[in-house]
N, C-alpha and C. Protein backbone atom coordinates (compact mmCIF):
# COMPACT_ATOMS: atom_id res chain seq x y z
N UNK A 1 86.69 76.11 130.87
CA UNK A 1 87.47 77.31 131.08
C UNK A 1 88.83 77.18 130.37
N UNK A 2 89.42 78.47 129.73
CA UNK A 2 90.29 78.52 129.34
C UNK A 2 91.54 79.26 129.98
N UNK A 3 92.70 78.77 129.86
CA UNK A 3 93.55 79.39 130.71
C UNK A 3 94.00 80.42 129.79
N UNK A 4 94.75 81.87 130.40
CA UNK A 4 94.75 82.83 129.40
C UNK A 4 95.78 82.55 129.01
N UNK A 5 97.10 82.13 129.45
CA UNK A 5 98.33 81.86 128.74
C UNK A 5 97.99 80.73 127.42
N UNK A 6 96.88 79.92 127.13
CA UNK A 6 96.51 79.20 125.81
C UNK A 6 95.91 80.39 125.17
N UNK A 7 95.59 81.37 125.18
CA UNK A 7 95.01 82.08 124.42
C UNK A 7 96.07 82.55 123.37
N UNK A 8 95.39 81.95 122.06
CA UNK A 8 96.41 82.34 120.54
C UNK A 8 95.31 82.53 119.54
N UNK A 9 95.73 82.77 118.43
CA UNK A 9 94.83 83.66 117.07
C UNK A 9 94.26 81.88 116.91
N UNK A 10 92.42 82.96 116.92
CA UNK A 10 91.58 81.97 116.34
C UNK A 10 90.45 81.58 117.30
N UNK A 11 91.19 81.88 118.71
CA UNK A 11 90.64 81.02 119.80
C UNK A 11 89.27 81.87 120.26
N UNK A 12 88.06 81.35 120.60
CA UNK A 12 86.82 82.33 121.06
C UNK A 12 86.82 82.17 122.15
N UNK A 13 85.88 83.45 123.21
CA UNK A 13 86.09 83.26 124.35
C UNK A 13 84.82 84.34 124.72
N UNK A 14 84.41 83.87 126.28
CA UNK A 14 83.45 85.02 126.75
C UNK A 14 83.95 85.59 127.84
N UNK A 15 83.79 87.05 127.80
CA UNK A 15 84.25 88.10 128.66
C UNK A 15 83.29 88.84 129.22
N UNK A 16 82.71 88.89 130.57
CA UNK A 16 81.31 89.88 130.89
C UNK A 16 80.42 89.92 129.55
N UNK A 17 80.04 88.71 129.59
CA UNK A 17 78.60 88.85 128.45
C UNK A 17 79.00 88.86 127.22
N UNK A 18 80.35 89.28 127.02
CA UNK A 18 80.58 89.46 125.27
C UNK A 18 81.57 88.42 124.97
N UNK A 19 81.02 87.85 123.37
CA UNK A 19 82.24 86.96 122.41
C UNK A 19 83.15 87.64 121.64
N UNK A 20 84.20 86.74 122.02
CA UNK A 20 85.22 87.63 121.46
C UNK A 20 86.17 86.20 120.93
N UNK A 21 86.78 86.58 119.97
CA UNK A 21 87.79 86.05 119.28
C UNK A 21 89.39 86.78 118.93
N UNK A 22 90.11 85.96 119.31
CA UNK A 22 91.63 86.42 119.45
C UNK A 22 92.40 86.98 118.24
N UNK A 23 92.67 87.57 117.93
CA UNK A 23 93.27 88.06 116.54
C UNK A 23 95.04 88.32 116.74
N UNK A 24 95.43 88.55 117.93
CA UNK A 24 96.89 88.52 118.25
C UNK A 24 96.93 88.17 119.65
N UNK A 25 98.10 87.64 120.23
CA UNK A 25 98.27 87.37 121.69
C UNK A 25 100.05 87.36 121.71
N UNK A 26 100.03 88.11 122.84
CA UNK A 26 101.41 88.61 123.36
C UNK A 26 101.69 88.29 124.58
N UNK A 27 103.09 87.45 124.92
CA UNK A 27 102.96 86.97 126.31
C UNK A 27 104.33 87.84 127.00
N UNK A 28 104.57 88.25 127.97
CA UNK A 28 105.87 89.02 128.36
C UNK A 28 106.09 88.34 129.97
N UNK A 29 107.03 88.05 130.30
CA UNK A 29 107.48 87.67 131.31
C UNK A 29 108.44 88.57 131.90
N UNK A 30 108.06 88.97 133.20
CA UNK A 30 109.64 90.07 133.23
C UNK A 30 110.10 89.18 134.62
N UNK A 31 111.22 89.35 134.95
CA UNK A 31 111.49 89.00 135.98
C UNK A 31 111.01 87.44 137.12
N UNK A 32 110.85 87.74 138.27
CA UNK A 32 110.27 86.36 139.43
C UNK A 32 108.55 86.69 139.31
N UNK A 33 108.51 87.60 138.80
CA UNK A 33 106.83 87.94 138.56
C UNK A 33 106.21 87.35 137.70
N UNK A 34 104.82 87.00 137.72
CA UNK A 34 103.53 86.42 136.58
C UNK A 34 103.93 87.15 135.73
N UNK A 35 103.44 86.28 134.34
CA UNK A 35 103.49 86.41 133.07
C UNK A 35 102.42 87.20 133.15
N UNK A 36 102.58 88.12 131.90
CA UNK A 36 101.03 89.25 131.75
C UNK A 36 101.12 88.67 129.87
N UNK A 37 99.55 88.74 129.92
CA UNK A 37 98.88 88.33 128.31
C UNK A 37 98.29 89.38 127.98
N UNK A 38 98.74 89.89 126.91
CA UNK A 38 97.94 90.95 125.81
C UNK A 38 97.31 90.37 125.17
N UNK A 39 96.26 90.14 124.56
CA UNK A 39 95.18 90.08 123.28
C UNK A 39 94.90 91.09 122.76
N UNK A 40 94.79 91.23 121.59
CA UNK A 40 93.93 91.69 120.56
C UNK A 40 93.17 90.77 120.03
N UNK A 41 91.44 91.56 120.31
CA UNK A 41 90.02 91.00 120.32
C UNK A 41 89.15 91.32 119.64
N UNK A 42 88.77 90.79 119.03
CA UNK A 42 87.22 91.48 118.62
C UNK A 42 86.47 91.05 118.48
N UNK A 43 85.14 92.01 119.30
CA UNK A 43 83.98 91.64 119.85
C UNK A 43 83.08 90.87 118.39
N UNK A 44 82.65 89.90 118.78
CA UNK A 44 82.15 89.17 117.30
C UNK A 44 80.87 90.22 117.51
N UNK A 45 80.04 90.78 118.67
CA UNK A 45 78.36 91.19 118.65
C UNK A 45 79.01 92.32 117.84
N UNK A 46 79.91 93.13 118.20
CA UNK A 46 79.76 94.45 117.62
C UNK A 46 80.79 94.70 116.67
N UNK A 47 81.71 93.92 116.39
CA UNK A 47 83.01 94.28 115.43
C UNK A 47 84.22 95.08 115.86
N UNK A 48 83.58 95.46 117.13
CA UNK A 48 84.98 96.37 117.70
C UNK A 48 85.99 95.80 118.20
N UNK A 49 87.30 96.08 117.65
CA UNK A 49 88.64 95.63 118.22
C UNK A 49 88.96 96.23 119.70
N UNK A 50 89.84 95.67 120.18
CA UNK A 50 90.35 96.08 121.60
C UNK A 50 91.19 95.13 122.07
N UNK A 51 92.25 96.01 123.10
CA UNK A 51 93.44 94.97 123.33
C UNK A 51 92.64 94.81 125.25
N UNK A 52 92.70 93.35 125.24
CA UNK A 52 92.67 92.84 126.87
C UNK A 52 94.07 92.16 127.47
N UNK A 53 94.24 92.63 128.93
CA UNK A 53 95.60 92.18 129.32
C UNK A 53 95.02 92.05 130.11
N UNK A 54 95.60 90.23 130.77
CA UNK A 54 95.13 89.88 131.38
C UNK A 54 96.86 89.29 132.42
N UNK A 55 96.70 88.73 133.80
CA UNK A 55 97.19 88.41 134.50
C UNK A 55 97.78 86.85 134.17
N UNK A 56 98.77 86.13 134.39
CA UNK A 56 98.89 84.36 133.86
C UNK A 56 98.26 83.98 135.30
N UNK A 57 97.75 82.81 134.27
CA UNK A 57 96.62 81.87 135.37
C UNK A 57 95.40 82.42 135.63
N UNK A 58 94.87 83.94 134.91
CA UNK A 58 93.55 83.58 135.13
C UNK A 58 93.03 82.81 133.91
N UNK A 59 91.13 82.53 133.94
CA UNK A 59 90.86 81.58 133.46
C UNK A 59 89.50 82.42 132.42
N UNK A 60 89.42 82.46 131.58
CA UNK A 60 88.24 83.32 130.51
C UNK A 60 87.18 81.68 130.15
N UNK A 61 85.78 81.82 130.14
CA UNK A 61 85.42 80.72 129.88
C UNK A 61 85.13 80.52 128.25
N UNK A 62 85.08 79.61 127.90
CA UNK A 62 85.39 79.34 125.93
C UNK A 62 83.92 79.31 125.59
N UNK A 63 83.68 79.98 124.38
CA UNK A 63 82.38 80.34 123.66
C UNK A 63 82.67 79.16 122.46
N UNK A 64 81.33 77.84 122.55
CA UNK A 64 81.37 77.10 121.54
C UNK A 64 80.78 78.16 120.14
N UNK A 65 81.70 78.23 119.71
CA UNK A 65 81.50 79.18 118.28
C UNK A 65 80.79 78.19 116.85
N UNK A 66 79.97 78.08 116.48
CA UNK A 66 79.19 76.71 115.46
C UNK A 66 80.02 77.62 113.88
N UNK A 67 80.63 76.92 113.21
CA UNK A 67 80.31 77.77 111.81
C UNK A 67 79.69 76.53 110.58
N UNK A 68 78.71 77.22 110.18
CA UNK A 68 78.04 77.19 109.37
C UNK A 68 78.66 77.30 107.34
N UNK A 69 78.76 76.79 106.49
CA UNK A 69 79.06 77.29 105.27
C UNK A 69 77.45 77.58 105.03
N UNK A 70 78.18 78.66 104.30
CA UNK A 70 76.79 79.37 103.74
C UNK A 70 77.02 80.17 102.04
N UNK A 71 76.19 80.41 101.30
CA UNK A 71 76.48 80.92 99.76
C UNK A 71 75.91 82.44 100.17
N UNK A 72 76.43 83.23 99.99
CA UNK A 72 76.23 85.02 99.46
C UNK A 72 74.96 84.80 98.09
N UNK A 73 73.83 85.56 98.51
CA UNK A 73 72.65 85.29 97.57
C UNK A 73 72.81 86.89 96.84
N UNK A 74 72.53 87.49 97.86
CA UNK A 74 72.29 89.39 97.12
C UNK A 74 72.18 90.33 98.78
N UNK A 75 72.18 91.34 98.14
CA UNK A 75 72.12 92.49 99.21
C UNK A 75 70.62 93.14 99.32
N UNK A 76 69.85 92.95 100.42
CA UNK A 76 68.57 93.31 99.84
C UNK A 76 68.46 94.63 100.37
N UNK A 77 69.33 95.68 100.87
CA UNK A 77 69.47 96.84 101.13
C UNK A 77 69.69 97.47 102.37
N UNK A 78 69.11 96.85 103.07
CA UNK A 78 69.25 96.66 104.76
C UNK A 78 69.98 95.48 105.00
N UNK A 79 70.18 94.46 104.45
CA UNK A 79 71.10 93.04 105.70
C UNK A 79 71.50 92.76 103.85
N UNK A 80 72.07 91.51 103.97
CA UNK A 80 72.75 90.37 103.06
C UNK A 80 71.92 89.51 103.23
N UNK A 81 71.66 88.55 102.29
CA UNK A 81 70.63 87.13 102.25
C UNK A 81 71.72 86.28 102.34
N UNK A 82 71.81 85.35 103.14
CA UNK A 82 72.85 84.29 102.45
C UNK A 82 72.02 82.91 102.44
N UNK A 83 72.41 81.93 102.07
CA UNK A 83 71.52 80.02 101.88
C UNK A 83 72.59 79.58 102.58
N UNK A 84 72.22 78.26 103.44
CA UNK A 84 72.95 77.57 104.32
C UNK A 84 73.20 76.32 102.72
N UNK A 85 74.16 76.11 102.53
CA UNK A 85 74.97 74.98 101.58
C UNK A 85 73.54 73.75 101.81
N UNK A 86 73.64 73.21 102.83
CA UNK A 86 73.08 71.92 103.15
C UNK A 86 71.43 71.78 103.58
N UNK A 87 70.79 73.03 104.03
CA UNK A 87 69.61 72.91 104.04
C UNK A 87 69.14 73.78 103.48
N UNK A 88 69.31 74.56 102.81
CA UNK A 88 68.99 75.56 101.88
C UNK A 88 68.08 77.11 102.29
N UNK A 89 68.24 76.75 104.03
CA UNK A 89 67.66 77.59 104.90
C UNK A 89 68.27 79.00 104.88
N UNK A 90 67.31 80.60 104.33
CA UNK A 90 67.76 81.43 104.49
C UNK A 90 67.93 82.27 105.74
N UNK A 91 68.90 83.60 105.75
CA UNK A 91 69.52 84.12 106.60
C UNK A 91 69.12 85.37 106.29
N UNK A 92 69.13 86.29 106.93
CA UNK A 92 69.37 88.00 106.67
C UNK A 92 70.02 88.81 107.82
N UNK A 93 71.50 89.04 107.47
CA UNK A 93 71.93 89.64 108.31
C UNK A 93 72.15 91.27 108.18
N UNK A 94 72.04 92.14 109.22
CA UNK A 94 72.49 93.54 109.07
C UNK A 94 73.34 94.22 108.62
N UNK A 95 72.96 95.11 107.77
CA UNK A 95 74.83 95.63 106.86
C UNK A 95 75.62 96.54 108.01
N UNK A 96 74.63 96.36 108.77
CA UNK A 96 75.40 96.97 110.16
C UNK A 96 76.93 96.36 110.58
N UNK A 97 76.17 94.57 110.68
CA UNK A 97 76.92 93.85 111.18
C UNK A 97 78.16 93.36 110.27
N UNK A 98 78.11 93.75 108.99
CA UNK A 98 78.84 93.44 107.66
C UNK A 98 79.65 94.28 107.06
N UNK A 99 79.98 95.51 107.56
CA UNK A 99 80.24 96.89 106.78
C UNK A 99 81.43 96.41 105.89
N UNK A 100 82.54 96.25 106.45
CA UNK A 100 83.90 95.65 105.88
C UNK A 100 83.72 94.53 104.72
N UNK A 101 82.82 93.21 105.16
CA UNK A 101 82.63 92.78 104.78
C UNK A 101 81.81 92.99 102.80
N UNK A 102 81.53 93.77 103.07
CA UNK A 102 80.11 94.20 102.17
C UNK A 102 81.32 94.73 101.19
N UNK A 103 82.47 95.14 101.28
CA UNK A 103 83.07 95.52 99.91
C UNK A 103 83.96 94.31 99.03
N UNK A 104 83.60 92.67 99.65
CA UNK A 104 84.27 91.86 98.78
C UNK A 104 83.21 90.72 98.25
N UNK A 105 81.84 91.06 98.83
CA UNK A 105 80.99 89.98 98.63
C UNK A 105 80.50 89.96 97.24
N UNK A 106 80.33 88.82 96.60
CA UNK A 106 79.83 89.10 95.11
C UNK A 106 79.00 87.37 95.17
N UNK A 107 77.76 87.38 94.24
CA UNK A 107 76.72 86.91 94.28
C UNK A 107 77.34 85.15 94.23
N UNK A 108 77.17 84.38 94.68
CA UNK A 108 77.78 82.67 94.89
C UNK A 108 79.08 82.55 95.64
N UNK A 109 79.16 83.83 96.57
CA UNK A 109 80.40 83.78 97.20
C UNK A 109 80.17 82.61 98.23
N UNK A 110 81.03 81.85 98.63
CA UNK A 110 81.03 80.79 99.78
C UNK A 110 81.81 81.40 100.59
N UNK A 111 80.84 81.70 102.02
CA UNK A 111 81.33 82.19 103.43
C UNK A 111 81.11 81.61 104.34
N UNK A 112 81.79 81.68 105.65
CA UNK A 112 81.49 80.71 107.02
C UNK A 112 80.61 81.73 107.80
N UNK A 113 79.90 81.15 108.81
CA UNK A 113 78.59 81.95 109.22
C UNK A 113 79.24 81.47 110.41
N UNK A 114 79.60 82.66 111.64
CA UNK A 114 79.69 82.33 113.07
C UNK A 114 78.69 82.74 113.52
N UNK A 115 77.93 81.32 114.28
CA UNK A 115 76.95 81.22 115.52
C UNK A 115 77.29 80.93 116.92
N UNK A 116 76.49 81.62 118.09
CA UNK A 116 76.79 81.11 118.97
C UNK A 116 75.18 80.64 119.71
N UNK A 117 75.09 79.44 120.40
CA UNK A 117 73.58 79.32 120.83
C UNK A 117 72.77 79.98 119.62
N UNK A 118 72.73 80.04 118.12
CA UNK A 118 71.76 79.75 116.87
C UNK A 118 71.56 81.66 116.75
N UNK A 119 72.53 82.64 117.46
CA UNK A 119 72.29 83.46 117.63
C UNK A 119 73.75 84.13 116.39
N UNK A 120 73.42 84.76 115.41
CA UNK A 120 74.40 84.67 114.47
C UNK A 120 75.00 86.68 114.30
N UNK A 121 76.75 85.61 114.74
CA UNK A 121 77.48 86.70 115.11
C UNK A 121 78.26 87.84 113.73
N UNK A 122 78.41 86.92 113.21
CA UNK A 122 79.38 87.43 111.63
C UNK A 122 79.61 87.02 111.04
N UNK A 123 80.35 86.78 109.72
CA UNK A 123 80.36 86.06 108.63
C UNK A 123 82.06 86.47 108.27
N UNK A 124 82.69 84.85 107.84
CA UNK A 124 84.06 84.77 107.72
C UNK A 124 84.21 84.90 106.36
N UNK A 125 85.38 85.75 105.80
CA UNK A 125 85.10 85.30 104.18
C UNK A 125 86.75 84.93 103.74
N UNK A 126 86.40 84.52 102.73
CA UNK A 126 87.92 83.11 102.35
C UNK A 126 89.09 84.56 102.14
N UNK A 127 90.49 84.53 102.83
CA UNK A 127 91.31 84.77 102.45
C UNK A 127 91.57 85.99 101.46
N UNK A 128 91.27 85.22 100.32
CA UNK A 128 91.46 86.41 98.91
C UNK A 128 90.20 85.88 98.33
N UNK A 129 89.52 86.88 97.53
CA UNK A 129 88.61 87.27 96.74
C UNK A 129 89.04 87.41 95.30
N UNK A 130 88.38 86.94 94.04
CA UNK A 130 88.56 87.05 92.70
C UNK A 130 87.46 88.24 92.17
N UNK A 131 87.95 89.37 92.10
CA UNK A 131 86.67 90.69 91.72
C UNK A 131 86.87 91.01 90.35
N UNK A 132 86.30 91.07 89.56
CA UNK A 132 86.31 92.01 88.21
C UNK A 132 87.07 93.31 88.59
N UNK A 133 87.47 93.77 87.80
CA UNK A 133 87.88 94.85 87.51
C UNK A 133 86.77 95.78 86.18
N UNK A 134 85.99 97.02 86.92
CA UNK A 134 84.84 97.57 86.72
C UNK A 134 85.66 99.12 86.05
N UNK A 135 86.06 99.69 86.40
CA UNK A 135 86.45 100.70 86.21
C UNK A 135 88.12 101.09 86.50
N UNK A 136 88.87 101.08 85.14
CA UNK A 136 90.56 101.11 85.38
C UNK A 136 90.96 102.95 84.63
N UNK A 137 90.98 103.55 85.43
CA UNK A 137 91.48 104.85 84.16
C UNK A 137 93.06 104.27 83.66
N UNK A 138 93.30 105.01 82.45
CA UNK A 138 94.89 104.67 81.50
C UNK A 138 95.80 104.68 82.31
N UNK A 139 97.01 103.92 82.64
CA UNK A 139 97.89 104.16 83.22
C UNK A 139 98.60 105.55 82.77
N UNK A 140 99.34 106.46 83.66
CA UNK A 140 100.11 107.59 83.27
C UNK A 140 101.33 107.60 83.92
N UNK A 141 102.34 107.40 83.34
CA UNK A 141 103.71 107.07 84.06
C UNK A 141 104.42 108.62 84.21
N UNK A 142 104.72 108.72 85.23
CA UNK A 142 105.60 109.97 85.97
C UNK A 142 106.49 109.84 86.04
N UNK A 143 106.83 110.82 86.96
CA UNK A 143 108.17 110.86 88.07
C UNK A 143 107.93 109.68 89.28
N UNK A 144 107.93 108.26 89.12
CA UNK A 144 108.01 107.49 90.31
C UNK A 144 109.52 106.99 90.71
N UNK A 145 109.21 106.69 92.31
CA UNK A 145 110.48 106.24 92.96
C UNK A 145 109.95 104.91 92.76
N UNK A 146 109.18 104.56 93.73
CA UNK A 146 108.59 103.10 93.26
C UNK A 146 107.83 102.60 92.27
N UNK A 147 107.21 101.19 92.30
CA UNK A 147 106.31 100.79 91.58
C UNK A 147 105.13 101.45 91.40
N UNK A 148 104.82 102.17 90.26
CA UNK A 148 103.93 103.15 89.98
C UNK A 148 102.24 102.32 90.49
N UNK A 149 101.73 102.60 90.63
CA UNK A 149 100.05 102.49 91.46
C UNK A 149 99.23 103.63 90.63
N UNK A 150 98.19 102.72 90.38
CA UNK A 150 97.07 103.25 90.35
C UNK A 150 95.28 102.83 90.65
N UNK A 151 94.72 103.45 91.07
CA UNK A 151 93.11 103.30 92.10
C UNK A 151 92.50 102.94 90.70
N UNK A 152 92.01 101.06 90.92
CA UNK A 152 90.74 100.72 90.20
C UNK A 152 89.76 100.77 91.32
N UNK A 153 88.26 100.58 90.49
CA UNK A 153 87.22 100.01 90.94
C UNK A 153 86.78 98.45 90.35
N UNK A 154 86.20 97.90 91.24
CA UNK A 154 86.11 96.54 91.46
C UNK A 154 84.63 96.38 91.37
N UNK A 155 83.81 95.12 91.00
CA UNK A 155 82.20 94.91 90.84
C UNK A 155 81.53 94.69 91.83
N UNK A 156 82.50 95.12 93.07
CA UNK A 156 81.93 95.24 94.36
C UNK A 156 81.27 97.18 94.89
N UNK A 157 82.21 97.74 93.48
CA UNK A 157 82.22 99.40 94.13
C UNK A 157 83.31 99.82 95.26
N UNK A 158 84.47 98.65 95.59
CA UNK A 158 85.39 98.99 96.30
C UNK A 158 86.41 99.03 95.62
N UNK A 159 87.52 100.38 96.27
CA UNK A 159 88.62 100.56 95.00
C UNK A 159 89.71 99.94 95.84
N UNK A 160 90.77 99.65 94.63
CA UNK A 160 91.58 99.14 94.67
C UNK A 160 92.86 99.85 94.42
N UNK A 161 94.22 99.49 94.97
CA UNK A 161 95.03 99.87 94.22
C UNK A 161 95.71 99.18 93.77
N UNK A 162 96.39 99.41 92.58
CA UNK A 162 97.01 98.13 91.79
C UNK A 162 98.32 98.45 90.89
N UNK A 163 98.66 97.91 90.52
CA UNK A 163 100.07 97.98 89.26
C UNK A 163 99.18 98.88 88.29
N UNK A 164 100.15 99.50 87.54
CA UNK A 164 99.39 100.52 86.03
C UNK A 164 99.07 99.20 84.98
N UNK A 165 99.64 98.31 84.77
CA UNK A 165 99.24 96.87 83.82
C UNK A 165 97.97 96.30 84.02
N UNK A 166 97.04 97.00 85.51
CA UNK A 166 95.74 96.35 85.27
C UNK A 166 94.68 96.80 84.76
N UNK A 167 93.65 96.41 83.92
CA UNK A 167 92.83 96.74 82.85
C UNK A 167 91.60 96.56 83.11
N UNK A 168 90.61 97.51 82.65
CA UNK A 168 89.07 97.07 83.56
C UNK A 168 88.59 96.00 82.06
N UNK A 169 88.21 95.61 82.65
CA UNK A 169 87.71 93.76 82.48
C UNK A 169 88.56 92.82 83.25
N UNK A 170 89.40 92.84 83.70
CA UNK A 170 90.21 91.82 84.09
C UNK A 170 89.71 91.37 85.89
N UNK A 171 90.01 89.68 86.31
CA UNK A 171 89.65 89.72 87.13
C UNK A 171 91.20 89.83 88.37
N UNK A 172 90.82 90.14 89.51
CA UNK A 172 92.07 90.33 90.27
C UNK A 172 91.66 89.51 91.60
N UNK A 173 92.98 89.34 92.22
CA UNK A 173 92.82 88.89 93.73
C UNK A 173 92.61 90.37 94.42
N UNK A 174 91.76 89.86 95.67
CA UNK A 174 91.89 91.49 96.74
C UNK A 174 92.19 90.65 98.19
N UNK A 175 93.04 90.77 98.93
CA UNK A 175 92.92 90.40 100.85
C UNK A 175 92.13 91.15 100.77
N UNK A 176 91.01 90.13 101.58
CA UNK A 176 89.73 90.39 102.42
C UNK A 176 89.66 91.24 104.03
N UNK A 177 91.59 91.03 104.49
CA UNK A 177 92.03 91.36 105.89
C UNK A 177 92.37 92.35 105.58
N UNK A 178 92.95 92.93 104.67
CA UNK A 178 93.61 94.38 104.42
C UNK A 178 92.61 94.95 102.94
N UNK A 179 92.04 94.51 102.16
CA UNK A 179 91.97 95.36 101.33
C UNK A 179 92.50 95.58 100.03
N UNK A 180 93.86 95.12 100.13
CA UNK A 180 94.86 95.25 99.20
C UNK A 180 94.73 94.59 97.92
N UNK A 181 95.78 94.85 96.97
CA UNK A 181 95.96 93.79 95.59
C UNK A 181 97.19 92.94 96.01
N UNK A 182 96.37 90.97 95.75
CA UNK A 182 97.45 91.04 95.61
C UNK A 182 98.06 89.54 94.72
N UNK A 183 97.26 89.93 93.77
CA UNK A 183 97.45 89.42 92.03
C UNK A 183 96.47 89.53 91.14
N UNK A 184 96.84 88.94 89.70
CA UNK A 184 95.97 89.11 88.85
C UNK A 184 94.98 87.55 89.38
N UNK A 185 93.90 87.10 89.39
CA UNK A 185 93.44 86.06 88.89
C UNK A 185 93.75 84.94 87.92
């Protein structure tokens, strides 16, 4: 069992039947009264975020979470294939379970595979991503206040936005957490 005041980003946990992993935790103390804990969670079965506040000193019990490295093979239209690194054992997961995911994956990508009891929850992917740049229209400089932007496409089919200096052939960084640009390769 875990006490909820240890609960910080990273940490897994089971709540009435569901795994969940911590993505923010907020602790507030007011006064001679218990500490109250906010989390922000999300459910690894279904992907949905949600904030839980909980009371200090209760106790959530801890979900041994297994991760797995695994290689990105192809998309076979319904799930993702991926190969386990070390036994070369394949996977097929639901693009259900991948949606977000599915706009940075590109073919020899190395991802972490969360299991719980061999029952497989989601797939972690590194930080920043290196994507081609597929489709750049000409930069056209205006009337800007700021740093002028403009929407590429990437060899994933997810767009980007970027500086007017980037060029389709070129490869770029994208955050995998936001989406964003945020360098050249």
């Amino acid at each position: 069992m875990i006490n909820v005041n240890d609960l910080k980003q990273g940490v897994t946990f089971q709540l009435e039947g569901n795994i969940y992993v911590v993505l923010e935790a907020q602790h507030s103390k007011q006064g001679r009264g218990q500490a109250n804990v906010k989390v922000k969670v999300k459910d690894l079965r279904t992907g949905s975020i949600t904030i839980k506040s909980f009371t200090g000193g209760e106790k959530v019990e801890k979900a041994m979470i297994e991760k797995v490295n695994m290689d990105f093979l192809y998309n076979s239209g319904d799930g993702i294939v991926l190969m386990d690194q070390e036994t070369f054992e394949q996977i097929e997961i639901p693009n259900e379970h991948v949606k977000w995911e599915l706009n940075f994956l590109k073919e020899g990508l190395k991802v972490q595979v969360r299991k719980f009891n061999e029952e497989v929850l989601d797939i972690e992917l590194p930080v920043n991503v290196a994507l081609k740049v597929t489709s750049a229209p000409d930069a056209v400089r205006g009337n800007t206040v700021q740093a002028a932007q403009k929407k590429v496409i990437v060899e994933t089919d997810f767009e980007v936005e970027t500086p007017l200096f980037i060029k389709e052939g070129e490869e770029i960084l994208v955050s995998t957490e936001t989406g964003k640009y945020i360098g050249r390769a």
